[in-house]
C-alpha atoms as a PDB file:
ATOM      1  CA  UNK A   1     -36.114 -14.104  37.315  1.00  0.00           C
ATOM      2  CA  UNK A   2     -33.685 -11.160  38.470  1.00  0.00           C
ATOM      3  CA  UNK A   3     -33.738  -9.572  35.096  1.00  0.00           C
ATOM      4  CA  UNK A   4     -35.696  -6.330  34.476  1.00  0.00           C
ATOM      5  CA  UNK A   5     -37.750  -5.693  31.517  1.00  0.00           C
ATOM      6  CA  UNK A   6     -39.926  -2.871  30.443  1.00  0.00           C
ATOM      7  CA  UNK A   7     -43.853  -3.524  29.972  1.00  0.00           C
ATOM      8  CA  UNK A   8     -43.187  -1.817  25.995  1.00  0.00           C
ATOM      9  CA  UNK A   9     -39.899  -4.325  25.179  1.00  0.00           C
ATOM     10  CA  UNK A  10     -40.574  -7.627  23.196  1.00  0.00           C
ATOM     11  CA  UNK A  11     -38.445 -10.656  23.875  1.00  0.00           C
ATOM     12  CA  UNK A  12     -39.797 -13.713  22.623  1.00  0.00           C
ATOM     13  CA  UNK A  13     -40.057 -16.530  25.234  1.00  0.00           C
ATOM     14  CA  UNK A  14     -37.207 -18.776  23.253  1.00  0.00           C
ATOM     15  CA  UNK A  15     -34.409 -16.474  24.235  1.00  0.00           C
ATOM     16  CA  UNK A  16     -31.659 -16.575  26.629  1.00  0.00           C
ATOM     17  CA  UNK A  17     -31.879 -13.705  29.739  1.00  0.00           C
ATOM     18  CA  UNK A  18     -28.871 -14.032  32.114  1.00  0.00           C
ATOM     19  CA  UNK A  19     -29.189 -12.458  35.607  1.00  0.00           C
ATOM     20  CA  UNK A  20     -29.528  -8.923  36.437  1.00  0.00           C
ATOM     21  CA  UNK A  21     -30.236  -7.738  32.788  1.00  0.00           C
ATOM     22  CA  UNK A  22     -32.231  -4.831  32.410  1.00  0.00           C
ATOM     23  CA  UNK A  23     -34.243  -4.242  28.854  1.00  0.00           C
ATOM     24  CA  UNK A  24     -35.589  -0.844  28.660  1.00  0.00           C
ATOM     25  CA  UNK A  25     -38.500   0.117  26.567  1.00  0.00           C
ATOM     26  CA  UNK A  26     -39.676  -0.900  23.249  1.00  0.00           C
ATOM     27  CA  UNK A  27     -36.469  -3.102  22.800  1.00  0.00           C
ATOM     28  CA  UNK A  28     -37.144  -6.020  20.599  1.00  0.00           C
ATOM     29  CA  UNK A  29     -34.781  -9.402  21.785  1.00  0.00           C
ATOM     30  CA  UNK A  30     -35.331 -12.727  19.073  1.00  0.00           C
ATOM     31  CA  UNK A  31     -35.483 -15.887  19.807  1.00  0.00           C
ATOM     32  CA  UNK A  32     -31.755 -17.110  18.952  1.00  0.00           C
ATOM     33  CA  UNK A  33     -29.908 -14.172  21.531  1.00  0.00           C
ATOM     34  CA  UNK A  34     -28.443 -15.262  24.431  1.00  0.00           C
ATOM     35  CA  UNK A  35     -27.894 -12.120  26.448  1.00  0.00           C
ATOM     36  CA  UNK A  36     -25.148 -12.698  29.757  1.00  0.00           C
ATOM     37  CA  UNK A  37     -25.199 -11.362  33.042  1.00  0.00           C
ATOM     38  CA  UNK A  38     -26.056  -7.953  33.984  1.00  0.00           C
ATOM     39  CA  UNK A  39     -26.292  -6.950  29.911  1.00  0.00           C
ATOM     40  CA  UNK A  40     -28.077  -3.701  29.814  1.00  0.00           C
ATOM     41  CA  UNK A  41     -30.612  -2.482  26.689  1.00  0.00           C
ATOM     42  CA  UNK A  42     -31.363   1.226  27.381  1.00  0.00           C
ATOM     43  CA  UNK A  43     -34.054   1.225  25.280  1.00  0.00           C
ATOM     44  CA  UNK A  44     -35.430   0.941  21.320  1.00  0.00           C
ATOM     45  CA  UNK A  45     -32.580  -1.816  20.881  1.00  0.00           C
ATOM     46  CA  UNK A  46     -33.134  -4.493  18.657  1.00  0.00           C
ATOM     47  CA  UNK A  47     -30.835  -7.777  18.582  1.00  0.00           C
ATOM     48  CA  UNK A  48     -32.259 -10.458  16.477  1.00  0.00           C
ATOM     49  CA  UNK A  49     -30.209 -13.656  14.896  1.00  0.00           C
ATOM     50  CA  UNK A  50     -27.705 -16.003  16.499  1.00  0.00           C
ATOM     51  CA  UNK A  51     -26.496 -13.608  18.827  1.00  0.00           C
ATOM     52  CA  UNK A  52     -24.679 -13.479  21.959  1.00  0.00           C
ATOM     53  CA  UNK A  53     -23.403 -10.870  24.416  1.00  0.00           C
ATOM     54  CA  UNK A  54     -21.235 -10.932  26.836  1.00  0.00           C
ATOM     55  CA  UNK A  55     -21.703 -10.352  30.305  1.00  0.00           C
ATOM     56  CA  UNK A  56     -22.024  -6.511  31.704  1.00  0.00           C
ATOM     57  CA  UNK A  57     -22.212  -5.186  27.749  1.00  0.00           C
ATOM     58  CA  UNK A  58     -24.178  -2.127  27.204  1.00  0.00           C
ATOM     59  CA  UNK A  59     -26.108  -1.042  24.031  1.00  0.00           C
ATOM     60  CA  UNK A  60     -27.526   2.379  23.308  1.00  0.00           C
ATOM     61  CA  UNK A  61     -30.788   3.225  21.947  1.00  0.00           C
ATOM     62  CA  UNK A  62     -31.631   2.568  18.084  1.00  0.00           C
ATOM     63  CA  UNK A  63     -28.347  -0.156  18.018  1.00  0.00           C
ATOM     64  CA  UNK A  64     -29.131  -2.792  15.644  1.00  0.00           C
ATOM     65  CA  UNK A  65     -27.276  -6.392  16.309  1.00  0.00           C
ATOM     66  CA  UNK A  66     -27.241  -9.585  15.035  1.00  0.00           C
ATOM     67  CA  UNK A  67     -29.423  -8.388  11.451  1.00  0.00           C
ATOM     68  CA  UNK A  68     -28.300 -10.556   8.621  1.00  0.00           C
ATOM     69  CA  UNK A  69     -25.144  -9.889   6.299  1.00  0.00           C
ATOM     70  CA  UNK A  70     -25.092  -6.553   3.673  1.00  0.00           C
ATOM     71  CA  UNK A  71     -23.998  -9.331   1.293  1.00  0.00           C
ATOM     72  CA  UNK A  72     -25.570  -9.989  -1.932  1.00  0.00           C
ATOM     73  CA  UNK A  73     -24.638 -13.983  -1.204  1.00  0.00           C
ATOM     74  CA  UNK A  74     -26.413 -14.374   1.513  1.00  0.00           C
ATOM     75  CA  UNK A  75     -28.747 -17.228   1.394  1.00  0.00           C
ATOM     76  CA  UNK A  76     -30.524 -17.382   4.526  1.00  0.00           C
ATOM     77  CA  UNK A  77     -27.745 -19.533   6.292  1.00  0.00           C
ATOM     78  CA  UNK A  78     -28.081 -19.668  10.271  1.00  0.00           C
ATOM     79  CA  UNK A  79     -24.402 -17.720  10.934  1.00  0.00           C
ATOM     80  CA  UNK A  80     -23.476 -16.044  14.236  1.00  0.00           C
ATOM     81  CA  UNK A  81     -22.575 -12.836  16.311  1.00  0.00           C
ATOM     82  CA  UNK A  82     -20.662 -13.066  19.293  1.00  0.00           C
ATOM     83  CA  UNK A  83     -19.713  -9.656  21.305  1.00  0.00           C
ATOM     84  CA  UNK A  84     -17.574  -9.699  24.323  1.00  0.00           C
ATOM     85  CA  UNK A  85     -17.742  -8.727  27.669  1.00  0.00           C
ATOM     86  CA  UNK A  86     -18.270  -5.059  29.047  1.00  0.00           C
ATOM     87  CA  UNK A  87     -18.519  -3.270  25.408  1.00  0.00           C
ATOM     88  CA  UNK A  88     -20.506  -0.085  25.332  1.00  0.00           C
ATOM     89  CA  UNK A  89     -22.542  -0.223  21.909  1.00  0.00           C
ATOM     90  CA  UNK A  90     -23.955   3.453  21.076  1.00  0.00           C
ATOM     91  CA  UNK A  91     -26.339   4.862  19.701  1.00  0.00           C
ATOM     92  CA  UNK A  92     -27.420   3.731  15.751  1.00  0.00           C
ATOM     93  CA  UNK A  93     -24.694   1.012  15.926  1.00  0.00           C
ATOM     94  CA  UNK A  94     -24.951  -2.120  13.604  1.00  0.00           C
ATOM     95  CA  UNK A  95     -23.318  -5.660  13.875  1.00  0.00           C
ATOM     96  CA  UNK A  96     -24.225  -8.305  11.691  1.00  0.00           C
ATOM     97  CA  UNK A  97     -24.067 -11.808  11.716  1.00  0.00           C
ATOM     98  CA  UNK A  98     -21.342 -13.792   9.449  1.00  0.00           C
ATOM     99  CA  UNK A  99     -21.924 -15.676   5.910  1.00  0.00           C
ATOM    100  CA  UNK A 100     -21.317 -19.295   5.534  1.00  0.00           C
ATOM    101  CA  UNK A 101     -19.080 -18.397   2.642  1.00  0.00           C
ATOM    102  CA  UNK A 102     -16.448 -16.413   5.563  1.00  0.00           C
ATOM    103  CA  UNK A 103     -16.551 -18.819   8.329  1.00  0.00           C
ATOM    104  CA  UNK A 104     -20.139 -18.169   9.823  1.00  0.00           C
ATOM    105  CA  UNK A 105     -19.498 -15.856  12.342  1.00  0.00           C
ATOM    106  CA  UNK A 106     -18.505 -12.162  12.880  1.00  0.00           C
ATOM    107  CA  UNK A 107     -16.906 -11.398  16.399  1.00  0.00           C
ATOM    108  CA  UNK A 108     -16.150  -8.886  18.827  1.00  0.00           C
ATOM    109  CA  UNK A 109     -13.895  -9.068  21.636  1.00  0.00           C
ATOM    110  CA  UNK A 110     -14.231  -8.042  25.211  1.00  0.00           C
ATOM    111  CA  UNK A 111     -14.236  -4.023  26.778  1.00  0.00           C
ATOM    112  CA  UNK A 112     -14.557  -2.462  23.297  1.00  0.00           C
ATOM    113  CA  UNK A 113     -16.191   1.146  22.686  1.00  0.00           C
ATOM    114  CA  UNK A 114     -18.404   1.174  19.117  1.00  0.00           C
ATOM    115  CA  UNK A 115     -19.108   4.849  19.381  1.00  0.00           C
ATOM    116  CA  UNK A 116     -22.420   6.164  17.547  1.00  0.00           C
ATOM    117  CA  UNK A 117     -23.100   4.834  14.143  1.00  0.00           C
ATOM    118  CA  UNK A 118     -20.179   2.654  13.744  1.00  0.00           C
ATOM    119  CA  UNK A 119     -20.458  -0.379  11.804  1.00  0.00           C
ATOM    120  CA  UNK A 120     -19.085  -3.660  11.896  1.00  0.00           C
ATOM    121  CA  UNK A 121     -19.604  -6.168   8.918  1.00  0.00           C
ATOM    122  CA  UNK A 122     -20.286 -10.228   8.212  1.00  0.00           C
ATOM    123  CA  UNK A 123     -17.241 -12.614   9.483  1.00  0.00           C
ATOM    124  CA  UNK A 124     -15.149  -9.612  10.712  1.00  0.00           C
ATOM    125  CA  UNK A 125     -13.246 -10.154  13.924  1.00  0.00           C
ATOM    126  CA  UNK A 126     -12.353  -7.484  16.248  1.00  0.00           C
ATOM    127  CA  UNK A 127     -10.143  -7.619  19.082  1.00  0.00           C
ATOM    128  CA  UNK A 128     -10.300  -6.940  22.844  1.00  0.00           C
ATOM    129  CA  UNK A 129     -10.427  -3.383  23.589  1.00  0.00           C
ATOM    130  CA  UNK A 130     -11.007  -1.903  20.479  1.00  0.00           C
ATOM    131  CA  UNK A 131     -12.296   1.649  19.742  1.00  0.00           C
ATOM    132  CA  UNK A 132     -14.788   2.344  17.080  1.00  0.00           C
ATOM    133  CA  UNK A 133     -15.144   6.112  16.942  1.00  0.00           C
ATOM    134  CA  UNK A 134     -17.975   8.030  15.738  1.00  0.00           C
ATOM    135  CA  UNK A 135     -19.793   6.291  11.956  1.00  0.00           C
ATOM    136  CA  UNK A 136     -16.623   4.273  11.910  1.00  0.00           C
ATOM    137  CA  UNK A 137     -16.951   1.069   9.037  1.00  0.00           C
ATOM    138  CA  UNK A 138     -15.603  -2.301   9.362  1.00  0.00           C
ATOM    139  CA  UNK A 139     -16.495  -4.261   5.728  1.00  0.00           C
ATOM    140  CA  UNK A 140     -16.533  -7.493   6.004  1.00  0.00           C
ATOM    141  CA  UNK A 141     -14.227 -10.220   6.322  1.00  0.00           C
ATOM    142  CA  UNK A 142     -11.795  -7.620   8.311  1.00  0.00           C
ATOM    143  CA  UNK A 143      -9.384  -9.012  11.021  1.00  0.00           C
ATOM    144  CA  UNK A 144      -9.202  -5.957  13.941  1.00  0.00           C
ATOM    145  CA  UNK A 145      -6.142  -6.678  16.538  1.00  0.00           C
ATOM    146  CA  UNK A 146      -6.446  -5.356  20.032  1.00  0.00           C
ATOM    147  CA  UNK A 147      -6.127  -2.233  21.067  1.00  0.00           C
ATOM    148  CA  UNK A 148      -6.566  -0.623  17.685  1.00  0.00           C
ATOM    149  CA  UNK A 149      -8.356   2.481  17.550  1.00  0.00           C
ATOM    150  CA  UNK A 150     -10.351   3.958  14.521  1.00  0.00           C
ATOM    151  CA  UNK A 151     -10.948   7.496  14.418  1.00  0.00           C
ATOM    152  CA  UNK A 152     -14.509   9.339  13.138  1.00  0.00           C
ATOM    153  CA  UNK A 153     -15.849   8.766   9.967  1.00  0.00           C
ATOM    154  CA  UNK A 154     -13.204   6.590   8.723  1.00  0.00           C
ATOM    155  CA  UNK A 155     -13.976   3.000   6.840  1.00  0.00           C
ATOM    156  CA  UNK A 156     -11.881  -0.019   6.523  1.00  0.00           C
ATOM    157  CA  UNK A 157     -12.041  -2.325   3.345  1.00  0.00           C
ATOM    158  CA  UNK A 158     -12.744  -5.884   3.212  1.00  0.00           C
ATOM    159  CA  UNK A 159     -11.042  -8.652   4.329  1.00  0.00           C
ATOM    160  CA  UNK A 160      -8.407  -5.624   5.575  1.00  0.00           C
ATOM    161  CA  UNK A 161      -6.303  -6.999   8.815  1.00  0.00           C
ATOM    162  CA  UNK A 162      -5.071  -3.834  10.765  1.00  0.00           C
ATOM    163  CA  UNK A 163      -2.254  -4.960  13.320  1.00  0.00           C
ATOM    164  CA  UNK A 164      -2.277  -4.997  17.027  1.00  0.00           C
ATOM    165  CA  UNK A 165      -1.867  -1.293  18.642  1.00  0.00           C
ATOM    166  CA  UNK A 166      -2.315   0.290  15.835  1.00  0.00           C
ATOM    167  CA  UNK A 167      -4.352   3.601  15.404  1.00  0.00           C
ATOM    168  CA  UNK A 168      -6.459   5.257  12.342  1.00  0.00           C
ATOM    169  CA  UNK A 169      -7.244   8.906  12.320  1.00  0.00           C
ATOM    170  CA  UNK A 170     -10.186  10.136  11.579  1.00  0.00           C
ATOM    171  CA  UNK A 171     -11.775  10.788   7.991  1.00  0.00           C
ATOM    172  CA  UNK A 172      -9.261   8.110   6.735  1.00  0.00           C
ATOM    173  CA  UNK A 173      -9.836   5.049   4.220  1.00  0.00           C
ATOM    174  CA  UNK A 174      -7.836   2.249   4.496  1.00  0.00           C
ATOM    175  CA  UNK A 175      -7.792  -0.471   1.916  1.00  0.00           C
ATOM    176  CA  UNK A 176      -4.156  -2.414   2.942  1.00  0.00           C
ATOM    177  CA  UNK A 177      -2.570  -3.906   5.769  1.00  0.00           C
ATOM    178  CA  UNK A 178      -1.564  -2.228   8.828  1.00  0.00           C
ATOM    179  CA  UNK A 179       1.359  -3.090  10.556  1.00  0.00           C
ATOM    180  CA  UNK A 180       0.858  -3.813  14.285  1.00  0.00           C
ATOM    181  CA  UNK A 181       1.472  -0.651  16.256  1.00  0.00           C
ATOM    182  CA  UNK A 182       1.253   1.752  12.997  1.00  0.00           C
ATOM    183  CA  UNK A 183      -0.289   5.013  12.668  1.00  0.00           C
ATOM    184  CA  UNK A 184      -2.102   5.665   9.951  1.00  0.00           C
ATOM    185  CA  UNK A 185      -3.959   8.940   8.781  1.00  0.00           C
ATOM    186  CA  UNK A 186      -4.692  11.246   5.342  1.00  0.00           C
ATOM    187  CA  UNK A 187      -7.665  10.443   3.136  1.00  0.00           C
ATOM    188  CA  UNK A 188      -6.240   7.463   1.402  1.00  0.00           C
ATOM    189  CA  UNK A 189      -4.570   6.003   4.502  1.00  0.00           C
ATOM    190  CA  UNK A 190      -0.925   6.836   4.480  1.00  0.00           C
ATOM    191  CA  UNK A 191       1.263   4.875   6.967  1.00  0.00           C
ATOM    192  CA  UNK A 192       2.964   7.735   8.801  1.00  0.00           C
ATOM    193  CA  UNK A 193       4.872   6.049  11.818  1.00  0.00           C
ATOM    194  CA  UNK A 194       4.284   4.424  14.682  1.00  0.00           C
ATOM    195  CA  UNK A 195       1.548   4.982  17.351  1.00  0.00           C
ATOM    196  CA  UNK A 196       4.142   6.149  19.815  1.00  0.00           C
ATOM    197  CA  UNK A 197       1.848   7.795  22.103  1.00  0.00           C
ATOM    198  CA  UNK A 198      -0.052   3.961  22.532  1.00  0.00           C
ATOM    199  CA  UNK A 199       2.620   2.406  23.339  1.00  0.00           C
ATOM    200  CA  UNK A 200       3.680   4.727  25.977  1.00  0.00           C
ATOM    201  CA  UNK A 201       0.331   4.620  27.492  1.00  0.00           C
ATOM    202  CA  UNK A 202       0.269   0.924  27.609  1.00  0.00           C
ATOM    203  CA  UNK A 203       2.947   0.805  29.503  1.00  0.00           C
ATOM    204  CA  UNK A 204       6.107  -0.935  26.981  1.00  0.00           C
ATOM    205  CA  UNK A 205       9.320  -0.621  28.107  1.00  0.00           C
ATOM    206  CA  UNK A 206      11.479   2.385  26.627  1.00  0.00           C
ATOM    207  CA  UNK A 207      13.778  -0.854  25.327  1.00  0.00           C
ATOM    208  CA  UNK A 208      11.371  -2.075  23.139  1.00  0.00           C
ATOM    209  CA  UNK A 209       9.825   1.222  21.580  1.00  0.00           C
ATOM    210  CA  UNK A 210      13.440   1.898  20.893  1.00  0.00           C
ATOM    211  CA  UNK A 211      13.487  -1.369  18.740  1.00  0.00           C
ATOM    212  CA  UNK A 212       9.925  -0.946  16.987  1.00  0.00           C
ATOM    213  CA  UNK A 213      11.366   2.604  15.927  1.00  0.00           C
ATOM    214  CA  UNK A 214      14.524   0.920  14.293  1.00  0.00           C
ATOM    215  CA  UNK A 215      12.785  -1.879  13.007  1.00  0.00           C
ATOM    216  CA  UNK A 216      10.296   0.615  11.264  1.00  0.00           C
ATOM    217  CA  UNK A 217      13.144   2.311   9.581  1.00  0.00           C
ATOM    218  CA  UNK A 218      14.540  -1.167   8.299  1.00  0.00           C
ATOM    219  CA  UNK A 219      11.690  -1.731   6.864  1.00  0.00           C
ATOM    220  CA  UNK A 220      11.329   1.659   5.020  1.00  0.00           C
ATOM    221  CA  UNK A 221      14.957   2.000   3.798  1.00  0.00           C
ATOM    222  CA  UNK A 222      16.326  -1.592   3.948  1.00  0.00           C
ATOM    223  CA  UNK A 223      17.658  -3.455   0.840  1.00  0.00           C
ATOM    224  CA  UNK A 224      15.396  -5.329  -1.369  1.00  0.00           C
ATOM    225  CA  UNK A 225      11.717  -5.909  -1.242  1.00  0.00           C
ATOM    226  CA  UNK A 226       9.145  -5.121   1.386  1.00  0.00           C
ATOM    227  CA  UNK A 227       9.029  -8.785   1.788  1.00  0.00           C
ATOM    228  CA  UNK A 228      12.473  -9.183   2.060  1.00  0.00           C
ATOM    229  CA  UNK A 229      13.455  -6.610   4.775  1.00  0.00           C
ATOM    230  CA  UNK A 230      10.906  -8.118   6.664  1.00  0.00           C
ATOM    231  CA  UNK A 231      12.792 -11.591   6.885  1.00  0.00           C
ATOM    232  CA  UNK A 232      15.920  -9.712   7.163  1.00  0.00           C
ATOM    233  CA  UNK A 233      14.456  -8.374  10.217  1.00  0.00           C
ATOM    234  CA  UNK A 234      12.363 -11.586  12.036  1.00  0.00           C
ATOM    235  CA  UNK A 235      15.953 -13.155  11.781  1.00  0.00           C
ATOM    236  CA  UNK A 236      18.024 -10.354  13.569  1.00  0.00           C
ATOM    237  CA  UNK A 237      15.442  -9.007  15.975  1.00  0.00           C
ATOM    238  CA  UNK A 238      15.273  -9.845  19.578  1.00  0.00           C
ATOM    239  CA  UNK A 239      12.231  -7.594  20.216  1.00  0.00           C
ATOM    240  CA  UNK A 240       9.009  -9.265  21.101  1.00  0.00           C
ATOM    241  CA  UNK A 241       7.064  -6.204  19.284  1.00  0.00           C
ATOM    242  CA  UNK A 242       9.300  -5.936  16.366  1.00  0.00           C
ATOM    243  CA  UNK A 243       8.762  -9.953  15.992  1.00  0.00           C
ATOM    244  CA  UNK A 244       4.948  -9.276  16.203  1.00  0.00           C
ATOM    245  CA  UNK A 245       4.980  -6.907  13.400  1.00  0.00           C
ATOM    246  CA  UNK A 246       7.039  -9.329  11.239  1.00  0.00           C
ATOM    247  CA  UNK A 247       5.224 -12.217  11.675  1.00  0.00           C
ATOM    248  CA  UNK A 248       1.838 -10.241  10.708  1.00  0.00           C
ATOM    249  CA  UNK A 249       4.120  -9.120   7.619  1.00  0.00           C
ATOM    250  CA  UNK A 250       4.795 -12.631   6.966  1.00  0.00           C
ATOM    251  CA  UNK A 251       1.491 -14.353   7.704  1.00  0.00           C
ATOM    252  CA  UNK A 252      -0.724 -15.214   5.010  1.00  0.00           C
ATOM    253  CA  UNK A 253      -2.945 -12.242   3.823  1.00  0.00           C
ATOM    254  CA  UNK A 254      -6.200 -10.835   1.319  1.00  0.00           C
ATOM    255  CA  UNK A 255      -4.914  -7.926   0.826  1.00  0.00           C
ATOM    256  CA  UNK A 256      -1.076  -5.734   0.341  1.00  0.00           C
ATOM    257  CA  UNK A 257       0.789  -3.725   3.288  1.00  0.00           C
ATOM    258  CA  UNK A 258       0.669   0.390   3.663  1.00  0.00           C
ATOM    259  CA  UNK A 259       4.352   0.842   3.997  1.00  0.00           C
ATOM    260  CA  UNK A 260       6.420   3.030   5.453  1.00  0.00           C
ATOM    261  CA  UNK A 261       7.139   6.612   3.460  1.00  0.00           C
END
């Protein structure tokens, strides 16, 4: 009963309206959202499907969440969207709902910016605190860590995971693995370092940004294979960071790794 909602805005009777929402005008909610508390629609939002968002989220005008998969397989199949709490969703944003065929459900984590016109696809996952920047693409079946940041007009290809930390610059296409804490940037999405400047903000101690930077070069001029420095690496590190970014080396993946120049 504490919710505000414009005269113009349609929300059909069957959904979900937690406290103190506010649903500006000519917003359109379905009957399968679940909206939390205080979630704010500024106005001309539409979020249809099995949706849900998280308490204190915001969405911009024109967003469009919870539409059904850009996938030629889909079938109709009731699949999901949850977003987390306290993302801002701008303008001309889309977020669709997962495919039975990738697990049913595409999800976004808690306090994450999706500047204007980014995009996130069926059965992704993206992390807590993640930054979408301006007509930024996630493709589908992409794993996002936290943290990560994706410049302007860059895209990301399915079933892509892109590491913890990391950061892509803008204008960049990345079809491989990224290590957890890399930086990535060019047109074709060279792995150029690490994202020192993250770290740094975040806080890590000196000791371990120290052993991320000698890990990297292990991994770039190290004996053997790719593979192989890697295990060299988990077994002789005592770095919680460095053994983050070999276990995502290590763990099962879609696609290959950008590696180090």
């Amino acid at each position: 009963m504490s919710a505000e909602i414009h005269a113009s805005a349609v929300v059909d009777p069957a959904a979900t309206i937690g406290p103190g929402c506010m649903i500006g005008p000519f917003c359109v909610v379905g009957p399968e959202v679940t909206l939390g508390a205080g979630v704010v629609l500024k106005s001309h939002v539409v979020i249809t499907g099995w949706t849900e968002i998280g308490d204190e989220t915001v969405i911009f005008p024109f967003a469009c969440v919870g539409e059904v998969p850009q996938d030629l397989k889909f079938k109709g199949e009731r699949t999901r969207l949850v977003v987390g709490a306290r993302c801002r969703i701008r303008e001309g944003a889309t977020l669709n709902t997962g495919t039975a065929g990738g697990g049913g459900i595409t999800r976004v984590g808690d306090d994450c910016l999706l500047m204007t016109g980014a995009h996130v696809g069926h059965d992704a996952t993206v992390g807590n605190r993640v930054i979408l920047a301006n007509q930024a693409a996630i493709a589908g079946h992409c794993q996002i860590g936290d943290d990560v940041i994706i410049g302007g007009l860059s895209g990301v290809h399915q079933w892509v995971r892109i590491g913890h930390g990391a950061i892509i610059g803008a204008v960049t296409m990345v079809t491989n693995d990224v290590l957890p804490h890399g930086l990535v940037q060019g047109p074709r999405g060279d792995l150029d370092g690490l994202n020192l400047v993250g770290l740094k903000r975040r806080g890590v101690e000196r000791s371990e940004i120290t052993a991320l930077r000698a890990g990297y070069q292990m991994l770039a001029q190290g004996e053997g294979t790719f593979l192989d420095r890697a295990r060299r690496l988990a077994d002789e590190t005592e770095s919680r960071h460095v053994k983050e970014m070999t276990d995502f080396i290590l763990s099962a993946s879609d696609r290959s790794f950008l590696t180090p120049k």
